[in-house]
C-alpha atoms as a PDB file:
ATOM      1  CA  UNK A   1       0.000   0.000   0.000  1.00  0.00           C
ATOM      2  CA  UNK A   2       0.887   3.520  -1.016  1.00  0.00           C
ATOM      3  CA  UNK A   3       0.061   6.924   0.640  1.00  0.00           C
ATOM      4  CA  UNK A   4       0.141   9.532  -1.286  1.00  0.00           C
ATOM      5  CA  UNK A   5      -0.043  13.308  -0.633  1.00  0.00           C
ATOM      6  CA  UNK A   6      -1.905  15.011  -3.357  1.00  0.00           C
ATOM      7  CA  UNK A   7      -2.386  18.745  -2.868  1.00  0.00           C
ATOM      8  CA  UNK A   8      -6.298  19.683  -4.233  1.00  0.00           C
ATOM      9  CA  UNK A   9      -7.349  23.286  -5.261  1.00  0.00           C
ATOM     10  CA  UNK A  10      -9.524  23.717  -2.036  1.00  0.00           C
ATOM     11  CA  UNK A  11     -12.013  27.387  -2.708  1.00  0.00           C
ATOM     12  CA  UNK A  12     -10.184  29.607  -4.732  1.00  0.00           C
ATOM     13  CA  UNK A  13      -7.892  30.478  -2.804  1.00  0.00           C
ATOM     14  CA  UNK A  14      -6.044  28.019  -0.226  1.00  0.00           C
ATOM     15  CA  UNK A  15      -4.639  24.474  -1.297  1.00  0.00           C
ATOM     16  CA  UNK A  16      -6.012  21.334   1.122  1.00  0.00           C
ATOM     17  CA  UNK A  17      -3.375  18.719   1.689  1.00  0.00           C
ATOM     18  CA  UNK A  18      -4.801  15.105   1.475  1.00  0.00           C
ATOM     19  CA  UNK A  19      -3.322  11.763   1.499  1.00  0.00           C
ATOM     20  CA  UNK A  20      -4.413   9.370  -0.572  1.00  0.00           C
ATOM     21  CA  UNK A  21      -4.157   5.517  -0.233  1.00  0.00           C
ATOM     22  CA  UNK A  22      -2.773   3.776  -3.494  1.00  0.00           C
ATOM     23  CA  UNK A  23      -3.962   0.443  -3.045  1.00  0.00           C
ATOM     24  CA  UNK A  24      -3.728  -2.078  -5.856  1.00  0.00           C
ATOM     25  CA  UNK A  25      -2.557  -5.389  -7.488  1.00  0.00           C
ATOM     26  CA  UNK A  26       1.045  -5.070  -8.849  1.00  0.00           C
ATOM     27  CA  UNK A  27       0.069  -5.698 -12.629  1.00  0.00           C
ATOM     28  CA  UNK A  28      -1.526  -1.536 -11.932  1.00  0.00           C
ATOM     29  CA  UNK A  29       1.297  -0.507 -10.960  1.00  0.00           C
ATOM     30  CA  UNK A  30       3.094   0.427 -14.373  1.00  0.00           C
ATOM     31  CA  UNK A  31      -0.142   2.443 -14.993  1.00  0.00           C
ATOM     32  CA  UNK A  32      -0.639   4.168 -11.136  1.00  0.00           C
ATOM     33  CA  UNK A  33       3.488   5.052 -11.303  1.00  0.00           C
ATOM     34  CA  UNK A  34       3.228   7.062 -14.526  1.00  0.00           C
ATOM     35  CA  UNK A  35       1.076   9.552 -12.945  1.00  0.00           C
ATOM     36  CA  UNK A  36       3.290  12.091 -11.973  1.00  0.00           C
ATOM     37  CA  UNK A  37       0.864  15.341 -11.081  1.00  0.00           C
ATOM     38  CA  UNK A  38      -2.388  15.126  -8.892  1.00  0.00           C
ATOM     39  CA  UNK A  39      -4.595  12.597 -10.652  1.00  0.00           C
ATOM     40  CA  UNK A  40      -7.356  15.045 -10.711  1.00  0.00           C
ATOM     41  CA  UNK A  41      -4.563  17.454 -13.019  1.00  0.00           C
ATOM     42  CA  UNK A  42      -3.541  14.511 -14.664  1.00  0.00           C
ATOM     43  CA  UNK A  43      -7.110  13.654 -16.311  1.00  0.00           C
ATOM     44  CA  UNK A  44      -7.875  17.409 -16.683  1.00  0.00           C
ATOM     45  CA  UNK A  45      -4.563  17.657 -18.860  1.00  0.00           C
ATOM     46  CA  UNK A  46      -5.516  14.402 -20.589  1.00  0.00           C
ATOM     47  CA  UNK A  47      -8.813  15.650 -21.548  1.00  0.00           C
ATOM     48  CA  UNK A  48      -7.207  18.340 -24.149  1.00  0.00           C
ATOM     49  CA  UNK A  49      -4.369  17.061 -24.556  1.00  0.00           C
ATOM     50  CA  UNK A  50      -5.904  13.346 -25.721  1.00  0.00           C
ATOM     51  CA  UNK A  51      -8.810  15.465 -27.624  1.00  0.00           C
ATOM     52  CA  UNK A  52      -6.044  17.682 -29.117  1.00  0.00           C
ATOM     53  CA  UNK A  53      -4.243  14.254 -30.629  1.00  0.00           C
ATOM     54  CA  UNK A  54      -7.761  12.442 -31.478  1.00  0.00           C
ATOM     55  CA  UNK A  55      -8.554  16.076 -33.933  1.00  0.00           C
ATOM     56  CA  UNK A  56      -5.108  15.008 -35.926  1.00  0.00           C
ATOM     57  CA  UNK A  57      -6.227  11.282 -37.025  1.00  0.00           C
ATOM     58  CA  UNK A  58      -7.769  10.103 -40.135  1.00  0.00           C
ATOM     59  CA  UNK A  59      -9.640   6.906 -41.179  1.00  0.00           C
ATOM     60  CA  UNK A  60      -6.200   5.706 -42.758  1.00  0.00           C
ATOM     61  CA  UNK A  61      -4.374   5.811 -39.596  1.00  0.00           C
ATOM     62  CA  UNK A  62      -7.432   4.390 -37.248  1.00  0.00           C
ATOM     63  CA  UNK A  63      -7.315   1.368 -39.544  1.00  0.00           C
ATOM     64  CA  UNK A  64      -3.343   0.612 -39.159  1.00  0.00           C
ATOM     65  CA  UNK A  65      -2.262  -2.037 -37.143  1.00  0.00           C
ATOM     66  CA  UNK A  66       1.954  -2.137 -37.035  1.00  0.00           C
ATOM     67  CA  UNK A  67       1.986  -6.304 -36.832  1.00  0.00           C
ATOM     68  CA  UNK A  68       0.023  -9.086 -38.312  1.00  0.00           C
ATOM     69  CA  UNK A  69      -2.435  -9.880 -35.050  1.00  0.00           C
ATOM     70  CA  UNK A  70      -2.133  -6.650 -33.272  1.00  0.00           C
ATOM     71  CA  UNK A  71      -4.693  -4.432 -32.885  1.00  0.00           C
ATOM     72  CA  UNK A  72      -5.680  -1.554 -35.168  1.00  0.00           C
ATOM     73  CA  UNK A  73      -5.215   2.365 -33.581  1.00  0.00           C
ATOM     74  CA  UNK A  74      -9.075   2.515 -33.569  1.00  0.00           C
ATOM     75  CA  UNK A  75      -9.099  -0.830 -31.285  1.00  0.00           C
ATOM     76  CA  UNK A  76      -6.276   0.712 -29.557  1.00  0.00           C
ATOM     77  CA  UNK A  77      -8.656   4.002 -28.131  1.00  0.00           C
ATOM     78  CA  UNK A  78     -11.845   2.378 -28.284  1.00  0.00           C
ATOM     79  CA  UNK A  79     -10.116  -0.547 -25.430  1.00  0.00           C
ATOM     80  CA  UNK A  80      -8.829   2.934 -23.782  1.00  0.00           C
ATOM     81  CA  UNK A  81     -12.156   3.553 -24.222  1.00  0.00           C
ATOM     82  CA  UNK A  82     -13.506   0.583 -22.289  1.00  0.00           C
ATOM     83  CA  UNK A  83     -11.218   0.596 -19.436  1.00  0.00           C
ATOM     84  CA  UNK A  84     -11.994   4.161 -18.261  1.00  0.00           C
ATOM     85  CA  UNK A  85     -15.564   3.094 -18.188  1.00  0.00           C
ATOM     86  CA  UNK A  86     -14.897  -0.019 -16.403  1.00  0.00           C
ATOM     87  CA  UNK A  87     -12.583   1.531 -13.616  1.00  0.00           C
ATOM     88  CA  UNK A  88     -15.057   4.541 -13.574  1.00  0.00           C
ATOM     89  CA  UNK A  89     -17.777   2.259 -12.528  1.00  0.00           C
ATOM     90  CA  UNK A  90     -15.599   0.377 -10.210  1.00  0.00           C
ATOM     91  CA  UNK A  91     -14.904   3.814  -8.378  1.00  0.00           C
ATOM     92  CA  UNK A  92     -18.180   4.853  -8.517  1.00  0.00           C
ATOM     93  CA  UNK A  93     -19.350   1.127  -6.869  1.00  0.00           C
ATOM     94  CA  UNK A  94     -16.496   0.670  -4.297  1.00  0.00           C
ATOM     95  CA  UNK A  95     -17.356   4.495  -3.653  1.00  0.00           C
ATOM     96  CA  UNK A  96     -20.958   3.659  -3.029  1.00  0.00           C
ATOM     97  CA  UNK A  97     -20.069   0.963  -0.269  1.00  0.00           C
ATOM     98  CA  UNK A  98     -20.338  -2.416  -2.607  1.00  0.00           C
ATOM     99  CA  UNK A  99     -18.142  -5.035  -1.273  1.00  0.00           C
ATOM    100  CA  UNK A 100     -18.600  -7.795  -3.745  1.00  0.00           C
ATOM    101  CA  UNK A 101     -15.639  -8.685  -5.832  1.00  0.00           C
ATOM    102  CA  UNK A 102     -15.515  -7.411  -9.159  1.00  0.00           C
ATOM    103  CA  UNK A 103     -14.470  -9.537 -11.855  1.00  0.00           C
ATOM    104  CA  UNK A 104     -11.319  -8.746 -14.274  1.00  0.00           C
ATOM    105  CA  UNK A 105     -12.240  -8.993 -17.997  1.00  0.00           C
ATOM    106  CA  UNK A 106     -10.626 -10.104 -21.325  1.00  0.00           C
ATOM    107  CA  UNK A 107      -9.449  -7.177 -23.013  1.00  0.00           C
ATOM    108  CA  UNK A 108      -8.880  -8.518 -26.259  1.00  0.00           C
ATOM    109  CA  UNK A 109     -12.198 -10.570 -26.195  1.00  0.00           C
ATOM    110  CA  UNK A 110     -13.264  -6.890 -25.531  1.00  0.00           C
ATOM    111  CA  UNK A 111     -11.991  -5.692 -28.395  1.00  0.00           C
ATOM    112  CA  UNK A 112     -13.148  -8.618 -30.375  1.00  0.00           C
ATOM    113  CA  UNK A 113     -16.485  -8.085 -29.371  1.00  0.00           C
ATOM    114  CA  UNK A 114     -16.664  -4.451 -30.158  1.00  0.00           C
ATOM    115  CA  UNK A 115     -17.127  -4.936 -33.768  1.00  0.00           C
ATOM    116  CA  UNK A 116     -15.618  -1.727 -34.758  1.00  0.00           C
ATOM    117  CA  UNK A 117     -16.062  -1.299 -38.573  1.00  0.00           C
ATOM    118  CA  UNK A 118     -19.267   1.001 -37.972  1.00  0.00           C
ATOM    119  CA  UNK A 119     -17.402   2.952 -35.236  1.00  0.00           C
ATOM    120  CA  UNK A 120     -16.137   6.645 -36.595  1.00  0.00           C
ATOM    121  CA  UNK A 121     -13.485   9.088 -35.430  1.00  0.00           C
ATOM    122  CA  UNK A 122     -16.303  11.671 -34.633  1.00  0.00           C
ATOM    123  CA  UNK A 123     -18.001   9.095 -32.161  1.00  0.00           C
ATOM    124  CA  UNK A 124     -14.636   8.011 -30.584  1.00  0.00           C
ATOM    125  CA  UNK A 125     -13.804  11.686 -30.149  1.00  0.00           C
ATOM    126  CA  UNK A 126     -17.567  12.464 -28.479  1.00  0.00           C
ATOM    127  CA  UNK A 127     -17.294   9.444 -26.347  1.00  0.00           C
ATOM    128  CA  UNK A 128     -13.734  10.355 -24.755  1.00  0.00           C
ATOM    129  CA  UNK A 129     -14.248  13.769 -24.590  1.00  0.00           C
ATOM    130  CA  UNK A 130     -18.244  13.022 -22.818  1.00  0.00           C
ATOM    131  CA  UNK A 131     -17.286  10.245 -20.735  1.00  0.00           C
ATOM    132  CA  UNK A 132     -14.189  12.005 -19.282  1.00  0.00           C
ATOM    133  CA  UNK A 133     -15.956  15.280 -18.548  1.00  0.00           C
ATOM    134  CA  UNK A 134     -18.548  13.275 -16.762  1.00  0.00           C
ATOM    135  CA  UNK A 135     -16.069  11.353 -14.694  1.00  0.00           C
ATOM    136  CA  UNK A 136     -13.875  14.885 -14.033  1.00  0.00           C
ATOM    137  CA  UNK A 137     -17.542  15.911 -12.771  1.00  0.00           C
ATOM    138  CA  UNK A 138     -18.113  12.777 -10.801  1.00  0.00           C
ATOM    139  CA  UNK A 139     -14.040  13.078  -9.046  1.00  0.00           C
ATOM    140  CA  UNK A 140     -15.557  16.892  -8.096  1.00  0.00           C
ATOM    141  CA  UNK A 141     -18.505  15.638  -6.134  1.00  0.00           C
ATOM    142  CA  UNK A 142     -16.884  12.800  -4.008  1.00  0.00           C
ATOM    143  CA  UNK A 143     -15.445  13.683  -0.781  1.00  0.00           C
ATOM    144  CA  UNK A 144     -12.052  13.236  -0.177  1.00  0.00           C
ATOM    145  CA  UNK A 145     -12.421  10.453   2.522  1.00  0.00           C
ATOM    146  CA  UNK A 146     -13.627   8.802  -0.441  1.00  0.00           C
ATOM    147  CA  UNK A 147     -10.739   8.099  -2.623  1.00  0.00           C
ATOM    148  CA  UNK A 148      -9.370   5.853   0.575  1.00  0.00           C
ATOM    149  CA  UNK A 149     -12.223   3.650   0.182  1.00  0.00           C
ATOM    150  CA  UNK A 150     -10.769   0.182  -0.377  1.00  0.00           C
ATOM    151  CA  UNK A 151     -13.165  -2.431  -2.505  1.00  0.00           C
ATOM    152  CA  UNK A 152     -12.070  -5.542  -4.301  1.00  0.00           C
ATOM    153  CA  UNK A 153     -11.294  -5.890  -7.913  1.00  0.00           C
ATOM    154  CA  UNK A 154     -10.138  -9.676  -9.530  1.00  0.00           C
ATOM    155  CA  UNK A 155      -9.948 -10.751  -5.984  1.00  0.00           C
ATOM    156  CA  UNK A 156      -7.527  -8.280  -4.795  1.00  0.00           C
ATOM    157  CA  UNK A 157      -8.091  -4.920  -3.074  1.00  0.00           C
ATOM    158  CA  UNK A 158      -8.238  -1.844  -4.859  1.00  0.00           C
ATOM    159  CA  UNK A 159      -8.289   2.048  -3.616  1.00  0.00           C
ATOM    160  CA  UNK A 160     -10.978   4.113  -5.069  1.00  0.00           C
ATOM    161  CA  UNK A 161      -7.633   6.687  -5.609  1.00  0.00           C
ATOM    162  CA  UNK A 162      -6.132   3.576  -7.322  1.00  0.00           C
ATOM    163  CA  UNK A 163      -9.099   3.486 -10.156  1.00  0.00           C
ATOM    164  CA  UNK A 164      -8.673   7.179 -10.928  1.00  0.00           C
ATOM    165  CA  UNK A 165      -4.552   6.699 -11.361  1.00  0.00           C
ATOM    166  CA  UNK A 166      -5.114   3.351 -13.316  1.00  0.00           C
ATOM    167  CA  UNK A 167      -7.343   5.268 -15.849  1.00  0.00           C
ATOM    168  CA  UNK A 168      -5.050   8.135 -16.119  1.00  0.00           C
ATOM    169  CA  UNK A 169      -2.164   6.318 -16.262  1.00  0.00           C
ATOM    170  CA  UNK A 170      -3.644   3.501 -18.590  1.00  0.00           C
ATOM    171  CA  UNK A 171      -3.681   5.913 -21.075  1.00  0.00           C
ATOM    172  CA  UNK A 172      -0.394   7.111 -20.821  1.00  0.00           C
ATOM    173  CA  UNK A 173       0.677   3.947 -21.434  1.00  0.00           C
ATOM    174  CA  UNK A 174      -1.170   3.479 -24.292  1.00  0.00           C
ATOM    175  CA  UNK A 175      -0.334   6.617 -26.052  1.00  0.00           C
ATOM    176  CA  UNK A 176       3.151   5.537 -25.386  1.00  0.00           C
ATOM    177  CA  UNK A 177       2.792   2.561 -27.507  1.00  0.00           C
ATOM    178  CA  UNK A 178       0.577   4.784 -30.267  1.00  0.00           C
ATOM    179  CA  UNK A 179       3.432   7.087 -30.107  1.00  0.00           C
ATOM    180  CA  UNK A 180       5.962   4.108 -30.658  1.00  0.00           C
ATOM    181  CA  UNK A 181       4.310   1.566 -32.721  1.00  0.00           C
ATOM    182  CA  UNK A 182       1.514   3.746 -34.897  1.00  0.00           C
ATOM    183  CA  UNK A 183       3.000   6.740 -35.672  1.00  0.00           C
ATOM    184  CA  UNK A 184       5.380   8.290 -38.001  1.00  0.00           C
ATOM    185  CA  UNK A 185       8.236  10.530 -36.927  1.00  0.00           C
ATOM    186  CA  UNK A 186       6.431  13.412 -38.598  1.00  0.00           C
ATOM    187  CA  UNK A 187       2.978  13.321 -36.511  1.00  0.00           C
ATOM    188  CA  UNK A 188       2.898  16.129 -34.863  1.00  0.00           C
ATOM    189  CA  UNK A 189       1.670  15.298 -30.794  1.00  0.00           C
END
């Protein structure tokens, strides 16, 4: 278990000083460690800068995949896609008091199942930039005792402050690898 002192805008004027408990299987922590700012900052930034880079794709580029067997860009956000819902919801359960376990998933049954030749770049673009606002919106109205509620996810316990880095920092990862493995020298990001 991690503590972590986040500093949140608290009125206009002062800054409160919370700790937050990072709580979380190992597997999250590649994706919890990348978030180097206040989580709440880091998915604010995200939200422009990740519409900023959706604006510069094309159909072309949503359709390349770099390997025989690996996904395609568009499976790429539309699984980024996914997992902020699904951590969103965890948050908002484990927030709400539920103690059952929550299962893990398949990701690339996931993406399998999404059946994404009718999906466009418009409704990729609405859906990030909708669902983030609403979870920014949601991360405004929970109290800050909150974010050390611990629930259980895959049968191992999981911060509500976990969720919220995992989806930050699960798409830094990603655009890491879109960075890497989809893009030319020459995109401009």
């Amino acid at each position: 278990m991690i503590i972590l002192r986040e500093f949140i805008p608290f009125f206009y004027f002062q800054i409160l000083m919370i700790d937050m408990i990072l709580k979380h299987a190992p597997f999250y922590n590649r994706y919890v460690n990348s978030v180097k700012h206040p989580v709440k900052d880091s998915l604010n930034k995200q939200l422009v800068e990740i519409d900023l880079f959706l604006k510069q794709l094309n159909n072309e580029i949503l359709n390349y995949s770099y390997a025989e067997g690996k996904w395609t860009l568009k499976e790429v956000l539309l699984h980024c896609l996914d997992v902020e819902r699904i951590m969103s919801v965890r948050a908002l359960m484990i927030s709400r008091g539920e103690t059952a376990n929550m299962p893990g998933f398949n990701e690339d049954a996931y993406v399998e199942n999404i059946q994404s030749d009718h999906i466009s770049l418009t409704q990729i673009q609405d859906d990030f930039k909708y669902q983030r606002k609403s979870n920014l919106n949601f991360l405004a109205m929970t109290p800050v005792g909150v974010f050390d509620v611990i629930g259980k996810m895959d049968s191992n316990e999981v911060s509500v402050a976990s969720l919220w880095h995992i989806v930050a920092g699960h798409w830094n990862h990603h655009l890491s690898i879109i960075k890497e493995r989809y893009l030319d020298e020459d995109f401009i990001y």
